[in-house]
C-alpha atoms as a PDB file:
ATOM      1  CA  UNK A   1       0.000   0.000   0.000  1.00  0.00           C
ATOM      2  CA  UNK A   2       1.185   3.713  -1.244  1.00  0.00           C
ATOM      3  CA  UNK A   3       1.913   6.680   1.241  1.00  0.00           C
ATOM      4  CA  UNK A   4      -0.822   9.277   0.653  1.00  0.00           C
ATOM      5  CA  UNK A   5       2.225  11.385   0.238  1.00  0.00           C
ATOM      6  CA  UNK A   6       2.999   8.986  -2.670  1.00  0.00           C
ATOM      7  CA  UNK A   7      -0.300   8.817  -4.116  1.00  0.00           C
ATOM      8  CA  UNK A   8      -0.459  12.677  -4.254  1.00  0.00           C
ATOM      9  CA  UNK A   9       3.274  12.861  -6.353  1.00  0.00           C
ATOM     10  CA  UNK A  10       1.734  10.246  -8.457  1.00  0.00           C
ATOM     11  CA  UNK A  11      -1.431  12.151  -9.500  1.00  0.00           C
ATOM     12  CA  UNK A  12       0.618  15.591  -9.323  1.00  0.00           C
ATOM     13  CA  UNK A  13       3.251  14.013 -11.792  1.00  0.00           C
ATOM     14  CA  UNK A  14       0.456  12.306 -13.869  1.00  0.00           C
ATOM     15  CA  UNK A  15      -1.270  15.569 -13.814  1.00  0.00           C
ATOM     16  CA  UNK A  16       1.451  17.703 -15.211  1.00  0.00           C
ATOM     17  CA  UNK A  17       1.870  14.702 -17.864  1.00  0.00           C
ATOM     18  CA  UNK A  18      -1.568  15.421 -19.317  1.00  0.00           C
ATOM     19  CA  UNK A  19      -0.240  18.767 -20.084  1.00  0.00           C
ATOM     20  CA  UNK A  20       1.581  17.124 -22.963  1.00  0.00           C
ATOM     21  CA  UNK A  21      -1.649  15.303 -24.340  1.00  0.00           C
ATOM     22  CA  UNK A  22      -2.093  15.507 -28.173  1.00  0.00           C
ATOM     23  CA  UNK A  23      -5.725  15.181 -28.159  1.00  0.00           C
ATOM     24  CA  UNK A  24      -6.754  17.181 -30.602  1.00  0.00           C
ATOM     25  CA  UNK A  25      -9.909  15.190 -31.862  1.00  0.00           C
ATOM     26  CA  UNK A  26     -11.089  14.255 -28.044  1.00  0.00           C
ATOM     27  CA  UNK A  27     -10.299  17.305 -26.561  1.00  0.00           C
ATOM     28  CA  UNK A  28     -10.028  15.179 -23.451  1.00  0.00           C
ATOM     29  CA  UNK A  29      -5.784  15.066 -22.458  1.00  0.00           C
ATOM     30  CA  UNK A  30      -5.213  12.174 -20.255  1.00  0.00           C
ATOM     31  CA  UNK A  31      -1.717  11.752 -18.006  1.00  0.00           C
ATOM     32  CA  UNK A  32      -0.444   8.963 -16.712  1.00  0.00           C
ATOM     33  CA  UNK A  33       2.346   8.438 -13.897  1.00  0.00           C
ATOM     34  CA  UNK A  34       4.219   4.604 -13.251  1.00  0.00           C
ATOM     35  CA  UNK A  35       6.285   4.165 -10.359  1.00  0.00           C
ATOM     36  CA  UNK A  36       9.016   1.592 -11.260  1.00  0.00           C
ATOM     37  CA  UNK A  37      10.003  -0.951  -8.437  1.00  0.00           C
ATOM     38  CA  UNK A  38      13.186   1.435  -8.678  1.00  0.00           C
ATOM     39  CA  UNK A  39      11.615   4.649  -7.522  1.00  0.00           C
ATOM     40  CA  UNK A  40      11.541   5.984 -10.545  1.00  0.00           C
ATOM     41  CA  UNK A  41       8.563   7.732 -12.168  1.00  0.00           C
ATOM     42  CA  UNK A  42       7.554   7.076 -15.930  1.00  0.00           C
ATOM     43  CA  UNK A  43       5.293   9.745 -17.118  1.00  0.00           C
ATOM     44  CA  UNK A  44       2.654   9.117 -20.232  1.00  0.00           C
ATOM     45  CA  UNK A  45       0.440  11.271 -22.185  1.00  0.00           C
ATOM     46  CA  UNK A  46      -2.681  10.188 -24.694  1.00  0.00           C
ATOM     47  CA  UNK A  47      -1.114  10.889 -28.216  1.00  0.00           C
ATOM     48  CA  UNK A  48      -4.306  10.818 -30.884  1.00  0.00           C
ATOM     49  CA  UNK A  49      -4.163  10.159 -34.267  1.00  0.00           C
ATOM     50  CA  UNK A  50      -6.941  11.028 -36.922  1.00  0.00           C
ATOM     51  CA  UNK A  51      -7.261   6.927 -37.712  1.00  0.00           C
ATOM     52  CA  UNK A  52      -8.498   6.624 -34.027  1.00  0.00           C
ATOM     53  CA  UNK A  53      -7.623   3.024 -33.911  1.00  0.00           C
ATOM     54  CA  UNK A  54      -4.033   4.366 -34.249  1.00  0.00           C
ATOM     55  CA  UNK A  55      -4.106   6.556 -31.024  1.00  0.00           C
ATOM     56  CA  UNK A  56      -1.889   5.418 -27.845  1.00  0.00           C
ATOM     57  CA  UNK A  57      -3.624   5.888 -24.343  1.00  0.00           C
ATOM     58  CA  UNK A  58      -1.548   7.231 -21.632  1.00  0.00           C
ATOM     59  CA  UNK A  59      -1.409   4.550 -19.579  1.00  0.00           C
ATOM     60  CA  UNK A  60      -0.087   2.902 -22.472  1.00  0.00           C
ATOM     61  CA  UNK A  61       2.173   5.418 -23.150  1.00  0.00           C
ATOM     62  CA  UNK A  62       4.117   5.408 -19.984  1.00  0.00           C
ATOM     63  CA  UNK A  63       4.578   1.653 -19.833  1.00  0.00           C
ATOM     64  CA  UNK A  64       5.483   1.990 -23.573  1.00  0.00           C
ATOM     65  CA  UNK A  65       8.108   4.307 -22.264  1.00  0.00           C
ATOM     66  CA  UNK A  66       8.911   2.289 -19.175  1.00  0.00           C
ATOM     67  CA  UNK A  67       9.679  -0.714 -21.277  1.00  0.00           C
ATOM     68  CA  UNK A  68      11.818   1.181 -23.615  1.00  0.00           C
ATOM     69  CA  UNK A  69      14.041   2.204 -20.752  1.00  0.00           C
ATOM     70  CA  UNK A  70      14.427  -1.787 -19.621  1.00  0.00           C
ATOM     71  CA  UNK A  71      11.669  -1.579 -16.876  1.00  0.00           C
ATOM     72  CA  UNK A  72       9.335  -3.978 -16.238  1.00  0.00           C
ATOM     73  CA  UNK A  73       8.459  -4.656 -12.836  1.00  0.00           C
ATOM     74  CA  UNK A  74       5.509  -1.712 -11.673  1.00  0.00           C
ATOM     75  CA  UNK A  75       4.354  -0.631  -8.649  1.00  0.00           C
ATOM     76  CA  UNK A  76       1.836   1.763  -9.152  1.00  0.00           C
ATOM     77  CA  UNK A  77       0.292   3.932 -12.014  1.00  0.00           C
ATOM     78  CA  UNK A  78      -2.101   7.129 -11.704  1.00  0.00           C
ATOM     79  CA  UNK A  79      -4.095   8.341 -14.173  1.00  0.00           C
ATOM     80  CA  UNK A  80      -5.778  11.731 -14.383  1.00  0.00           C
ATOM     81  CA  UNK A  81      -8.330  13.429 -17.387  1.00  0.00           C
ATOM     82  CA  UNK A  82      -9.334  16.592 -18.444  1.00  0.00           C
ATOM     83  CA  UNK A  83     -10.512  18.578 -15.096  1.00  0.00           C
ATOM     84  CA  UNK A  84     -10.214  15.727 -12.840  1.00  0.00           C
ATOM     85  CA  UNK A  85     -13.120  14.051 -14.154  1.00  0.00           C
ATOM     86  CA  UNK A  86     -13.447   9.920 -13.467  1.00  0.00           C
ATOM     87  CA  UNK A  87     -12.397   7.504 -15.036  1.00  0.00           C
ATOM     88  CA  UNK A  88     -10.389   4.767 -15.099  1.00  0.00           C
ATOM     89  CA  UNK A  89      -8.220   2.818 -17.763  1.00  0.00           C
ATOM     90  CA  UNK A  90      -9.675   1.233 -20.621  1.00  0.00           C
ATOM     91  CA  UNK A  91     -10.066  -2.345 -21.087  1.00  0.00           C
ATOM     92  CA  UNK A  92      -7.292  -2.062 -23.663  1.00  0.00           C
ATOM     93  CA  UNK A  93      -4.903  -0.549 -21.035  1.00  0.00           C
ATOM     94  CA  UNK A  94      -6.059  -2.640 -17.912  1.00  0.00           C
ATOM     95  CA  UNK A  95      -4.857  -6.179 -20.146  1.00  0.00           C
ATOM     96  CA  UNK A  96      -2.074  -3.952 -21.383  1.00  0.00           C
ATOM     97  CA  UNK A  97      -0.815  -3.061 -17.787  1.00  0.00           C
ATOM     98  CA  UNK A  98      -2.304  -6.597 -16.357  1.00  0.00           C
ATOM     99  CA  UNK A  99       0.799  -8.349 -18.392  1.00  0.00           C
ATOM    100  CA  UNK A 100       3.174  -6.511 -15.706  1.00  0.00           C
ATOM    101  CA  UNK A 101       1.260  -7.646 -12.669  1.00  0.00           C
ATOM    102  CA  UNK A 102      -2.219  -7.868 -11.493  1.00  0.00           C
ATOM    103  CA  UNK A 103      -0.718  -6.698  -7.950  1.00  0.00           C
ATOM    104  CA  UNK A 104       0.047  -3.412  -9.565  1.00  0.00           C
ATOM    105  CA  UNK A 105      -2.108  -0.221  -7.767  1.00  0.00           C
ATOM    106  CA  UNK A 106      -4.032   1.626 -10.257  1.00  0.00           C
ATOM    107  CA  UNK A 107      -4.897   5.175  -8.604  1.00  0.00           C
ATOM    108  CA  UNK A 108      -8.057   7.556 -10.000  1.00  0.00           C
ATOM    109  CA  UNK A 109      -9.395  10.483  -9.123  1.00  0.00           C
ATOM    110  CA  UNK A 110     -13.231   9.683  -7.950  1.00  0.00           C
ATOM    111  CA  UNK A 111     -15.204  13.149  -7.151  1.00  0.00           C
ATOM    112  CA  UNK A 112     -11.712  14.660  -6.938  1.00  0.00           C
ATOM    113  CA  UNK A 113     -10.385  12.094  -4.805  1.00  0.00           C
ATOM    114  CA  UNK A 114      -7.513   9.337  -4.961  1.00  0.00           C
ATOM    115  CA  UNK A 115      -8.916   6.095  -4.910  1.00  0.00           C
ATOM    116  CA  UNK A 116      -6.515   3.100  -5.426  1.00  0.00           C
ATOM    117  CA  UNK A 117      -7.858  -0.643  -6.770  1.00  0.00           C
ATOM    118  CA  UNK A 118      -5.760  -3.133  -8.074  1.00  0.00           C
ATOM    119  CA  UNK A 119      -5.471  -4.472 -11.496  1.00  0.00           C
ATOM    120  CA  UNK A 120      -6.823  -7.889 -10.293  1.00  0.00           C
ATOM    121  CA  UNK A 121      -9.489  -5.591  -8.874  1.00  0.00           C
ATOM    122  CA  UNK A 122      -9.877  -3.855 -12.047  1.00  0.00           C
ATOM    123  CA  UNK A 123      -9.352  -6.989 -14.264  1.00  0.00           C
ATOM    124  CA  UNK A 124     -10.791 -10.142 -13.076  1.00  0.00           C
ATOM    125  CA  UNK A 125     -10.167 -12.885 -14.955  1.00  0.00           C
ATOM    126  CA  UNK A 126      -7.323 -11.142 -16.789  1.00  0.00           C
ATOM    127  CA  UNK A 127      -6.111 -13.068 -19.913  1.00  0.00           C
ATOM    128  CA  UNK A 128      -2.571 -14.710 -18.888  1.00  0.00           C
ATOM    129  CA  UNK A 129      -0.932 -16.335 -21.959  1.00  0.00           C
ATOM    130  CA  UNK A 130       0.872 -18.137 -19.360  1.00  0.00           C
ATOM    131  CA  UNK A 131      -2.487 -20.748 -18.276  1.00  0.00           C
ATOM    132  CA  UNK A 132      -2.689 -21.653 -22.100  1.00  0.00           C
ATOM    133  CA  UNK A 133      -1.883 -25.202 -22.849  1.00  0.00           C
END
């Protein structure tokens, strides 16, 4: 279990990441924030693309990024929209974050609020190439 002083640098960090959104079709930037087993934060921003299929979600984004830099063991990832709304990951990005760990702690903002599930929470039943025959 996160700090609340942890939580809050996640969605402060995940916050300023938004800032770099390209979401020019959406109008709705996302930010993302991953806390490596390191320490280290990986920031992530939605990136759209006029073939929508073709656009990267943040969460995506950071892990994307995280991977690139030889990470792969997560702790944590926050993820803030435009004005704070709700939400939470897509399924896309809850499978796509699920192959790191379903013990990873997926922070939101609910009515303005940090609110932390799992991605075994968030994913039940997650698909695990590893229980195929």
């Amino acid at each position: 279990m996160l700090s609340s002083e942890r939580v809050a640098e996640l969605v402060a960090r995940a916050t300023q990441a938004r800032e770099h959104a390209y979401a020019p079709y959406s109008a709705f930037p996302v930010g993302a924030a991953l806390l490596l087993d390191s320490g280290e934060i990986v920031t992530g921003a939605n990136v759209e693309n006029a073939s929508y299929g073709l656009s990267l979600c943040a969460e995506r984004a950071a892990v994307v990024r995280a991977v690139a830099q030889g990470a792969r063991r997560y702790v944590a990832i926050a993820v803030v929209g435009p004005k704070e709304l709700d939400l939470a990951p897509c399924g896309a990005c809850r499978q796509f974050i699920a192959e790191f760990g379903l013990d990873i702690e997926v922070i939101t903002l609910r009515s303005g609020q940090p609110t932390t599930r799992t991605m075994r929470e968030l994913l039940p039943d997650a698909f695990d190439a590893e229980s195929l025959p």
